[in-house]
N, C-alpha and C. Protein backbone atom coordinates (compact mmCIF):
# COMPACT_ATOMS: atom_id res chain seq x y z
N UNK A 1 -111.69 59.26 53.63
CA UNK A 1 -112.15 59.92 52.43
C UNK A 1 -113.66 60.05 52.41
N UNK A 2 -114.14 59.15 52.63
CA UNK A 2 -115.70 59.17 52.93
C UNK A 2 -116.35 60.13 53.69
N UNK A 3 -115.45 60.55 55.20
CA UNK A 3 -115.82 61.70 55.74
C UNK A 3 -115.56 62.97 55.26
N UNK A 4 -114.90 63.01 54.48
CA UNK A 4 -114.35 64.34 53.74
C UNK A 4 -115.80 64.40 52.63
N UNK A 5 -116.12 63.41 51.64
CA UNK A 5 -116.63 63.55 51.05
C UNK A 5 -117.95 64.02 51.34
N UNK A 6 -118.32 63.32 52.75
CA UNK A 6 -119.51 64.06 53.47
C UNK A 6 -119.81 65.18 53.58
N UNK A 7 -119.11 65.44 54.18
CA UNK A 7 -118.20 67.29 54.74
C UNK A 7 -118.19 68.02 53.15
N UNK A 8 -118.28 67.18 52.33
CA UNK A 8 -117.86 68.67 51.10
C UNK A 8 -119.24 68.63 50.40
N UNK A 9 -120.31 67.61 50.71
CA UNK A 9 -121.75 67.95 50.32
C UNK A 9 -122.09 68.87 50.82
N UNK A 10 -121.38 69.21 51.68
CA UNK A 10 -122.36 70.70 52.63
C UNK A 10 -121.27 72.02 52.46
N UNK A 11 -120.14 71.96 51.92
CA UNK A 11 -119.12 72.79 51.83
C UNK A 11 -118.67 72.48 50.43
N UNK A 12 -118.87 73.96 49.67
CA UNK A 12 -119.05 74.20 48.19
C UNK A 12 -117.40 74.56 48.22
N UNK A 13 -116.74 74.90 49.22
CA UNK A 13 -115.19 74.89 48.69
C UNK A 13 -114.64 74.15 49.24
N UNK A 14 -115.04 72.87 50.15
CA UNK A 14 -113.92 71.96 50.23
C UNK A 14 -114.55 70.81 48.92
N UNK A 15 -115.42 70.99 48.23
CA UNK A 15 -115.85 69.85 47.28
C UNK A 15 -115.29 70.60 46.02
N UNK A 16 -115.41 71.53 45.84
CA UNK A 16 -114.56 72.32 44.66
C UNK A 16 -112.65 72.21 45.02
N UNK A 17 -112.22 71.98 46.36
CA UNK A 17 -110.98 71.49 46.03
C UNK A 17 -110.69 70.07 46.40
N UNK A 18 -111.50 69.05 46.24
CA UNK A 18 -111.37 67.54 46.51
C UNK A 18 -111.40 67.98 44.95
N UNK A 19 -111.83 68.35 44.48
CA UNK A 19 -112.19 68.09 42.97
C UNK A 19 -110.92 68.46 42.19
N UNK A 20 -110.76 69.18 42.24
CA UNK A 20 -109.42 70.11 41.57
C UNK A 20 -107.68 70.09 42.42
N UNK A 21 -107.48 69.27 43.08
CA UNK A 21 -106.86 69.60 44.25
C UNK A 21 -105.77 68.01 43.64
N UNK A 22 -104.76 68.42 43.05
CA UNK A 22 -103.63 67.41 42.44
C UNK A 22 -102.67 67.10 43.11
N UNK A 23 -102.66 67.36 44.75
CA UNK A 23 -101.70 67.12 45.80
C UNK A 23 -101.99 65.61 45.70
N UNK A 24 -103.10 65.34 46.52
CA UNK A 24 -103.45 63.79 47.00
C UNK A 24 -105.54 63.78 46.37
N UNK A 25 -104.48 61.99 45.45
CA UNK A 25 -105.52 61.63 44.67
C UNK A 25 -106.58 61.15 46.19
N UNK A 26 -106.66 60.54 47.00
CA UNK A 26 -107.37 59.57 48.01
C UNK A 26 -106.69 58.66 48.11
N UNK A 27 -106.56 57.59 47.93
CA UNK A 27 -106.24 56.28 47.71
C UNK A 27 -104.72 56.20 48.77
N UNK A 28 -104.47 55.08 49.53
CA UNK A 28 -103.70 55.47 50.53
C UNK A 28 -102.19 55.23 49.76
N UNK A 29 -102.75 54.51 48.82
CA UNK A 29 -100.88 53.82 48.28
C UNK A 29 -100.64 55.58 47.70
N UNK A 30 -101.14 56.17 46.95
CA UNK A 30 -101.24 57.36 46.24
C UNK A 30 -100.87 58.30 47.20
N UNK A 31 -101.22 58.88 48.50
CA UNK A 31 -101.15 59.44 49.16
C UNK A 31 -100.13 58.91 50.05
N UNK A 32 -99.56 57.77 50.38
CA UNK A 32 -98.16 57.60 50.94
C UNK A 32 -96.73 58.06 49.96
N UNK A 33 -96.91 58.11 48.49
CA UNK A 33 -95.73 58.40 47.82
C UNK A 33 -95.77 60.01 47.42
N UNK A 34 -97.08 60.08 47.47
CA UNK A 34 -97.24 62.00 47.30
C UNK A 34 -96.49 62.33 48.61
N UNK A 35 -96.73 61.91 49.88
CA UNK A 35 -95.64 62.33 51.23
C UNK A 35 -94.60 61.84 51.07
N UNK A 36 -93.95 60.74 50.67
CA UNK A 36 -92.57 60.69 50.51
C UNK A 36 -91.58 61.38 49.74
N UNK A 37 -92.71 61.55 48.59
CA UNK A 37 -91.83 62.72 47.74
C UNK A 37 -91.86 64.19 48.16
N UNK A 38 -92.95 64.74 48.50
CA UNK A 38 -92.77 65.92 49.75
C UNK A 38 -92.16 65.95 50.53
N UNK A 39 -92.07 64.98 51.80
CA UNK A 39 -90.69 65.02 52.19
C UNK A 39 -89.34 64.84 51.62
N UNK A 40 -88.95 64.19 50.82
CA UNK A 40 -88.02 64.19 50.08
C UNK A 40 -87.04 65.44 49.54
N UNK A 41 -88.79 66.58 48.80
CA UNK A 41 -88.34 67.53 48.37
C UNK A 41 -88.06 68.50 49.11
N UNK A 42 -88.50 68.30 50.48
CA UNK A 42 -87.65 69.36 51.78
C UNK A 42 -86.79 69.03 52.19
N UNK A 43 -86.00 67.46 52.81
CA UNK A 43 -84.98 67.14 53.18
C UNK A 43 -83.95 68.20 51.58
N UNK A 44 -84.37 67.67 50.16
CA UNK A 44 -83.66 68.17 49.51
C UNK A 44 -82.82 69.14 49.57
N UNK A 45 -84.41 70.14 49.81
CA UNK A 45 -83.80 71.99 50.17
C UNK A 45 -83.18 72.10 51.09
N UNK A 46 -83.37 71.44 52.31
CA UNK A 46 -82.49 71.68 53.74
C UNK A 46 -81.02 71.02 53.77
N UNK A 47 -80.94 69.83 52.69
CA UNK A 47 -79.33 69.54 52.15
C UNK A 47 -78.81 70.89 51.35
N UNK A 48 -79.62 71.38 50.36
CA UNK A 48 -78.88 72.43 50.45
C UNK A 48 -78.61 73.05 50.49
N UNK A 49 -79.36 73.85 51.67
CA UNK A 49 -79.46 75.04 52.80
C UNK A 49 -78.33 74.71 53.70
N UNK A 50 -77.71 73.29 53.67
CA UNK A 50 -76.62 73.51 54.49
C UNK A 50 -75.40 73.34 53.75
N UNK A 51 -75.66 72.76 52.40
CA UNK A 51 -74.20 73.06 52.07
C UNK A 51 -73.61 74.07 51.49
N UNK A 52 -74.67 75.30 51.45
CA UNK A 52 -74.71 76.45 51.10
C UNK A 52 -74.19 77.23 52.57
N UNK A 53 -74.72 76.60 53.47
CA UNK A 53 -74.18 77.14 54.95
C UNK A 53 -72.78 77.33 55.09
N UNK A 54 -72.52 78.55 55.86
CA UNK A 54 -70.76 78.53 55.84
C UNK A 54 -70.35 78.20 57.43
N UNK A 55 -72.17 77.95 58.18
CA UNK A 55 -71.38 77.48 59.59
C UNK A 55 -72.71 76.92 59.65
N UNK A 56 -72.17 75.43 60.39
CA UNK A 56 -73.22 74.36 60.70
C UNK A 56 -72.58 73.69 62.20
N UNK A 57 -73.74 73.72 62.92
CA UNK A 57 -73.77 73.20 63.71
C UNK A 57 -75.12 72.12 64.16
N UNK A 58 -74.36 70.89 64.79
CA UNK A 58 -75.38 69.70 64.63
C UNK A 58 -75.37 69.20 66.58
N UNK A 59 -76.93 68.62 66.80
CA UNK A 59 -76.54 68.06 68.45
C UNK A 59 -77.34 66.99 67.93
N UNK A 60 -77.13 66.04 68.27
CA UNK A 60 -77.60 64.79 68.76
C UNK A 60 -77.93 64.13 69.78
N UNK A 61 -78.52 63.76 70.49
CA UNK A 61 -79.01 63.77 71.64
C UNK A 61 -80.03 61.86 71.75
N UNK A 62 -79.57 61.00 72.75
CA UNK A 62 -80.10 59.97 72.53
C UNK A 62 -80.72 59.66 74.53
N UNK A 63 -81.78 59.11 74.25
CA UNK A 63 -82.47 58.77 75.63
C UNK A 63 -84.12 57.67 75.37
N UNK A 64 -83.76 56.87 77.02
CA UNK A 64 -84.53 55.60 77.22
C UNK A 64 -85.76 56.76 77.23
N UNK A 65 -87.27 56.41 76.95
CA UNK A 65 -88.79 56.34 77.65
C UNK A 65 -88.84 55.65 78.55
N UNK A 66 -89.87 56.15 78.87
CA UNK A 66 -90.54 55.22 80.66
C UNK A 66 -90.57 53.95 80.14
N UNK A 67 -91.39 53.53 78.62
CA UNK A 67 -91.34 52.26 78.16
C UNK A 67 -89.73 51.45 77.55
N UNK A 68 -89.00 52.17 78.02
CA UNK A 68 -87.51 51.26 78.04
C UNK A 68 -86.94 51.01 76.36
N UNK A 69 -87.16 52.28 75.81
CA UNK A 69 -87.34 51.95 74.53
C UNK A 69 -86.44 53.30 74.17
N UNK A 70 -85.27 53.61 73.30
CA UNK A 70 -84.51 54.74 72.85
C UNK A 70 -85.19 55.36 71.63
N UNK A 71 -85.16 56.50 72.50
CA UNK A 71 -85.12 57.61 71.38
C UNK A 71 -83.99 58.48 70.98
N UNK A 72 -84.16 58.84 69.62
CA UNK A 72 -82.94 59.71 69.09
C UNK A 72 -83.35 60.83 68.71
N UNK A 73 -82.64 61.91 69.16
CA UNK A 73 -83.29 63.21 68.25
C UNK A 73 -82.17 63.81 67.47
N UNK A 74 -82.11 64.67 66.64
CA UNK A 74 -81.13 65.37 65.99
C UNK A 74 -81.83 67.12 65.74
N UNK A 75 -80.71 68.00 65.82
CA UNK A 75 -80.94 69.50 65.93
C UNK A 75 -79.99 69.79 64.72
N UNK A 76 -80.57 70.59 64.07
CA UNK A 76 -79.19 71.28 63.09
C UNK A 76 -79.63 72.72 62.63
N UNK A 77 -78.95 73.42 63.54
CA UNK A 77 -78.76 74.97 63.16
C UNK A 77 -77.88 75.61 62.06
N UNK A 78 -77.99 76.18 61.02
CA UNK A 78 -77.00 76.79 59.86
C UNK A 78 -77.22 78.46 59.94
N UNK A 79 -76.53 79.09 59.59
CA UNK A 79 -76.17 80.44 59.23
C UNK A 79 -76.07 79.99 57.81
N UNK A 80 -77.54 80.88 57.14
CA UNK A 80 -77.42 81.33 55.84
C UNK A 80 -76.73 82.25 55.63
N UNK A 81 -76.28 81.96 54.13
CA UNK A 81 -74.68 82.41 53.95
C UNK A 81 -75.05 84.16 53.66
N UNK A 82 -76.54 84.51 53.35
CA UNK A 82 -76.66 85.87 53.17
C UNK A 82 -77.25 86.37 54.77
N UNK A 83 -76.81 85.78 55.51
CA UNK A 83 -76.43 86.26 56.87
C UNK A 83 -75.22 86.66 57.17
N UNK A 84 -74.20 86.62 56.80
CA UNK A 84 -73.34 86.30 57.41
C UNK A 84 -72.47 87.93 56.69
N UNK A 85 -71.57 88.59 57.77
CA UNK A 85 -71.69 89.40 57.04
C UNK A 85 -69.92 89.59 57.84
C-alpha cells in the first residue's frame, strides 16, 4: 500500500481512485474477504451457468510434480442453453 501510495503522489488518477475506489479498503484482513466474496460471486454465476446448461461436460485430471507432490486440475465445458438450437 505504501508503494501505491507513492505512485499516486505523482499520478492524479491512480490517487483519485485509491480515494474513491470501494473494491479494496488496504488493509489485508479487508482485502482477503473482498476476494473471497468475489470469488464466491463467480463460482455463484458459473453454478448457475451450469445448471442452466442442458449439456455439461467435466475432466478431471490428477498428476505427481518433479517435487513428488499431486496436483489436481478440473475442466468444465457447458453449452449455454441459448446455444443450443
Amino acid at each position: 500500500m505504501e508503494l501505491l501510495h507513492t505512485l499516486a503522489a505523482k499520478d492524479e488518477r491512480l490517487a483519485r481512485h485509491l480515494e474513491t475506489s470501494t473494491v479494496f479498503s488496504g488493509f489485508s484482513n479487508v482485502i482477503q474477504n473482498n476476494l473471497i466474496a468475489a470469488i464466491g460471486d463467480v463460482v455463484r454465476y458459473d453454478i448457475m451457468e451450469i445448471i442452466a446448461a442442458p449439456f455439461i461436460a467435466a475432466e478431471v485430471d490428477e498428476s505427481t510434480n518433479v517435487t513428488n507432490k499431486s496436483q489436481i486440475f478440473a475442466i468444465m465445458w457447458l453449452k449455454a442453453r441459448w446455444l443450443v438450437k
